[in-house]
Every structure is written in C-alpha cells, then in structure tokens.
C-alpha atoms as a PDB file:
ATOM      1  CA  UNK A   1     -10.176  50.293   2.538  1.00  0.00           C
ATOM      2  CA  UNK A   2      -6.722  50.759   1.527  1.00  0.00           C
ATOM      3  CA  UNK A   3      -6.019  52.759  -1.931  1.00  0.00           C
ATOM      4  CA  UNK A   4      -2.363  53.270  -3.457  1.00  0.00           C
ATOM      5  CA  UNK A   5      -0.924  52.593  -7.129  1.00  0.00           C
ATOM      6  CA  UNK A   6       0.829  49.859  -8.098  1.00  0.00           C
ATOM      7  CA  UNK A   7       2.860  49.488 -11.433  1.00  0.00           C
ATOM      8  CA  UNK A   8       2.265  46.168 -13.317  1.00  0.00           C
ATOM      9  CA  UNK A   9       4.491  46.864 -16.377  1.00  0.00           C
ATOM     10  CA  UNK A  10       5.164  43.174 -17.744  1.00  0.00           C
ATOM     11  CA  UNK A  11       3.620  40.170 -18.183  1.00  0.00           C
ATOM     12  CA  UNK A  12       5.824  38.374 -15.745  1.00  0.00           C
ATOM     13  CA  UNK A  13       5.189  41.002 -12.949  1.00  0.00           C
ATOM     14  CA  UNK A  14       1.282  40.574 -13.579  1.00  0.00           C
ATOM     15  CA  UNK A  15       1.478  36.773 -13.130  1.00  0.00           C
ATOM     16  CA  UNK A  16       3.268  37.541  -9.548  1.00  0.00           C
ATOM     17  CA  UNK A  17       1.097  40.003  -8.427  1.00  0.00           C
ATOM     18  CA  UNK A  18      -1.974  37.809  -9.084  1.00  0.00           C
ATOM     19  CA  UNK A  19      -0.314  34.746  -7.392  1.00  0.00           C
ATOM     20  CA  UNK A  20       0.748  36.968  -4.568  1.00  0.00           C
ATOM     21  CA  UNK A  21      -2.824  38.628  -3.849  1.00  0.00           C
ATOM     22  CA  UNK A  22      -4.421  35.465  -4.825  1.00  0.00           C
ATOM     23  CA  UNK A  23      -2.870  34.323  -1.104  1.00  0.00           C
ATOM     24  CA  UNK A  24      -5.074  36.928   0.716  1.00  0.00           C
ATOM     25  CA  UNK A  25      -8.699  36.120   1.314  1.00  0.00           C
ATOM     26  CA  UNK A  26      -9.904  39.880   1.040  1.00  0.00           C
ATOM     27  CA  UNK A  27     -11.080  41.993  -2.095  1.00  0.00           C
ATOM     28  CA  UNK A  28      -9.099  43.758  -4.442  1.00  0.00           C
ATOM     29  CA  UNK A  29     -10.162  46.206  -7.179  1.00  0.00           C
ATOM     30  CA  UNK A  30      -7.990  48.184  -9.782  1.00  0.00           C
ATOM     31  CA  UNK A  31      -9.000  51.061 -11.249  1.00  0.00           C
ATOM     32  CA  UNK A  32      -8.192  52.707 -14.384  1.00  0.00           C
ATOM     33  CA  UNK A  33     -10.414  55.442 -15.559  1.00  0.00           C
ATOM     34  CA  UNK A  34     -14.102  54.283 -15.077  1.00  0.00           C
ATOM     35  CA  UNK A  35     -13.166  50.788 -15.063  1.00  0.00           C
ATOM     36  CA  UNK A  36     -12.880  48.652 -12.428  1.00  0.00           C
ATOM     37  CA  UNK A  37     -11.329  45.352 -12.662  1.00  0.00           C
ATOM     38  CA  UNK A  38     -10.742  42.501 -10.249  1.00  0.00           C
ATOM     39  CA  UNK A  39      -7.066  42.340  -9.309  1.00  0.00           C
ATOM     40  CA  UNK A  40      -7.277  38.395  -9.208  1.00  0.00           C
ATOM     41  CA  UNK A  41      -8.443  38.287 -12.781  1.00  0.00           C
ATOM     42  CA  UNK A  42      -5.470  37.862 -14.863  1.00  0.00           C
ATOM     43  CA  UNK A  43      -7.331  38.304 -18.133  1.00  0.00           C
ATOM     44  CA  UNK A  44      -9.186  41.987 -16.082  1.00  0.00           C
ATOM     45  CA  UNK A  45      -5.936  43.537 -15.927  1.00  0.00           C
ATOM     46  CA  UNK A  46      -4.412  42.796 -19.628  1.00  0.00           C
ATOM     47  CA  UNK A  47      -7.279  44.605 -20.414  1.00  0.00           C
ATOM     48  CA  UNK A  48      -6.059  47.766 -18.567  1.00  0.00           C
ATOM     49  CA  UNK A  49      -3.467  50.147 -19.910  1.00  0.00           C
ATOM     50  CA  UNK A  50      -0.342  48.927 -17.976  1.00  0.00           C
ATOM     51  CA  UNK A  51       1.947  51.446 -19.390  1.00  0.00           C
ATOM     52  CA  UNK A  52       1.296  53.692 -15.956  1.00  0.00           C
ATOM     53  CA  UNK A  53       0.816  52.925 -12.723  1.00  0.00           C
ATOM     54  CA  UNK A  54      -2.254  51.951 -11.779  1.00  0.00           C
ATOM     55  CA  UNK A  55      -4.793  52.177  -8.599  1.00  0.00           C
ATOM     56  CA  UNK A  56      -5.497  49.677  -6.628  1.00  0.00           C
ATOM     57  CA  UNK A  57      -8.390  49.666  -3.659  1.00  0.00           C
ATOM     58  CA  UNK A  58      -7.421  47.148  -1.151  1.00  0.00           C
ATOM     59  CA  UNK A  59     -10.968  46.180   0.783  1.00  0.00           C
ATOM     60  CA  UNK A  60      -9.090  44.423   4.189  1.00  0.00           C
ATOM     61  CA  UNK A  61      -8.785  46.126   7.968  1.00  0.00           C
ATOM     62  CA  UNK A  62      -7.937  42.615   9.231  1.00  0.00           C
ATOM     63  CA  UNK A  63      -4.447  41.757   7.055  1.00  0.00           C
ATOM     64  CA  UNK A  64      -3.722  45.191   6.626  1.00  0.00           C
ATOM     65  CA  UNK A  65      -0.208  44.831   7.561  1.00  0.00           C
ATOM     66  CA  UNK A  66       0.886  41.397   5.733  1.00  0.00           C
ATOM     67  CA  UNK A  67      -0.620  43.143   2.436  1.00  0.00           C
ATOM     68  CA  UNK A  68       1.252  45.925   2.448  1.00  0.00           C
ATOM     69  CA  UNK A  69       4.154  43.185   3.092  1.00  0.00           C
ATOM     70  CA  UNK A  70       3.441  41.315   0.123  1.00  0.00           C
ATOM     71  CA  UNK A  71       2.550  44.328  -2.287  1.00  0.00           C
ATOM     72  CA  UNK A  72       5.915  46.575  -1.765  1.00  0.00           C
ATOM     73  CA  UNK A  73       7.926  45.138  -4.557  1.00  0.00           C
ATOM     74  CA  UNK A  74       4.768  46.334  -7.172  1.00  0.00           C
ATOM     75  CA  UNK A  75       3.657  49.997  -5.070  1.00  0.00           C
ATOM     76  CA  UNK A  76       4.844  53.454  -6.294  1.00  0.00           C
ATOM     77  CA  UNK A  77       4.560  56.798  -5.022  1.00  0.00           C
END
C-alpha cells in the first residue's frame, strides 16, 4: 500500500484525477478525518473538504511505478 496526499482543489482537477485513476485496475481510498471515500467516486470526494490536501492510500505493488507516473501533477509534500 502506497499512502501520500494529493491536492484536489477544483472541480476541473477532480474530474482529471478520477479519469486518470479510473485507468488503473487497483484500489484507491482517500481519507479525510474518519472518512474514507473511494477515489473513483466523483460524487465521494465533493463530499470531502477539498480546501487541503488530502490522503490518499494507493492499494497496488504491481503498477506501483506507472501510478506514481500518472498521479505527480495532483501529489504534494
């Protein structure tokens, strides 16, 4: 399992980030306080606070790599 935070501050860059995990056949969770949302929900994450960046629990060993790839433009430190 992978965990890091991700900022999803606008509406646009929550439509990408879906489209782009959508892609990958593992699981992905965010978490926000004690709730934990599917990443690939669309409606899950408006539901979050998106004013901070958020964590997200990446559940892949196999595409490790070519995550990471796809996720760099949304992770922060």
């Amino acid at each position: 399992m992978i965990k890091l935070k991700v900022s999803l501050s606008s509406i646009d860059k929550v439509k990408s980030f879906v489209n782009t995990i959508s892609k990958f056949n593992c699981e992905f969770d965010l978490i926000s306080g004690r709730y934990v949302i599917d990443a690939k929900s669309i409606m899950g994450i408006f539901s979050l606070d998106l004013s901070k960046p958020i964590e997200l629990q990446i559940h892949t060993n196999d595409e490790k790599d070519e995550v990471l790839e796809a996720l760099k433009e949304y992770i922060v430190e």
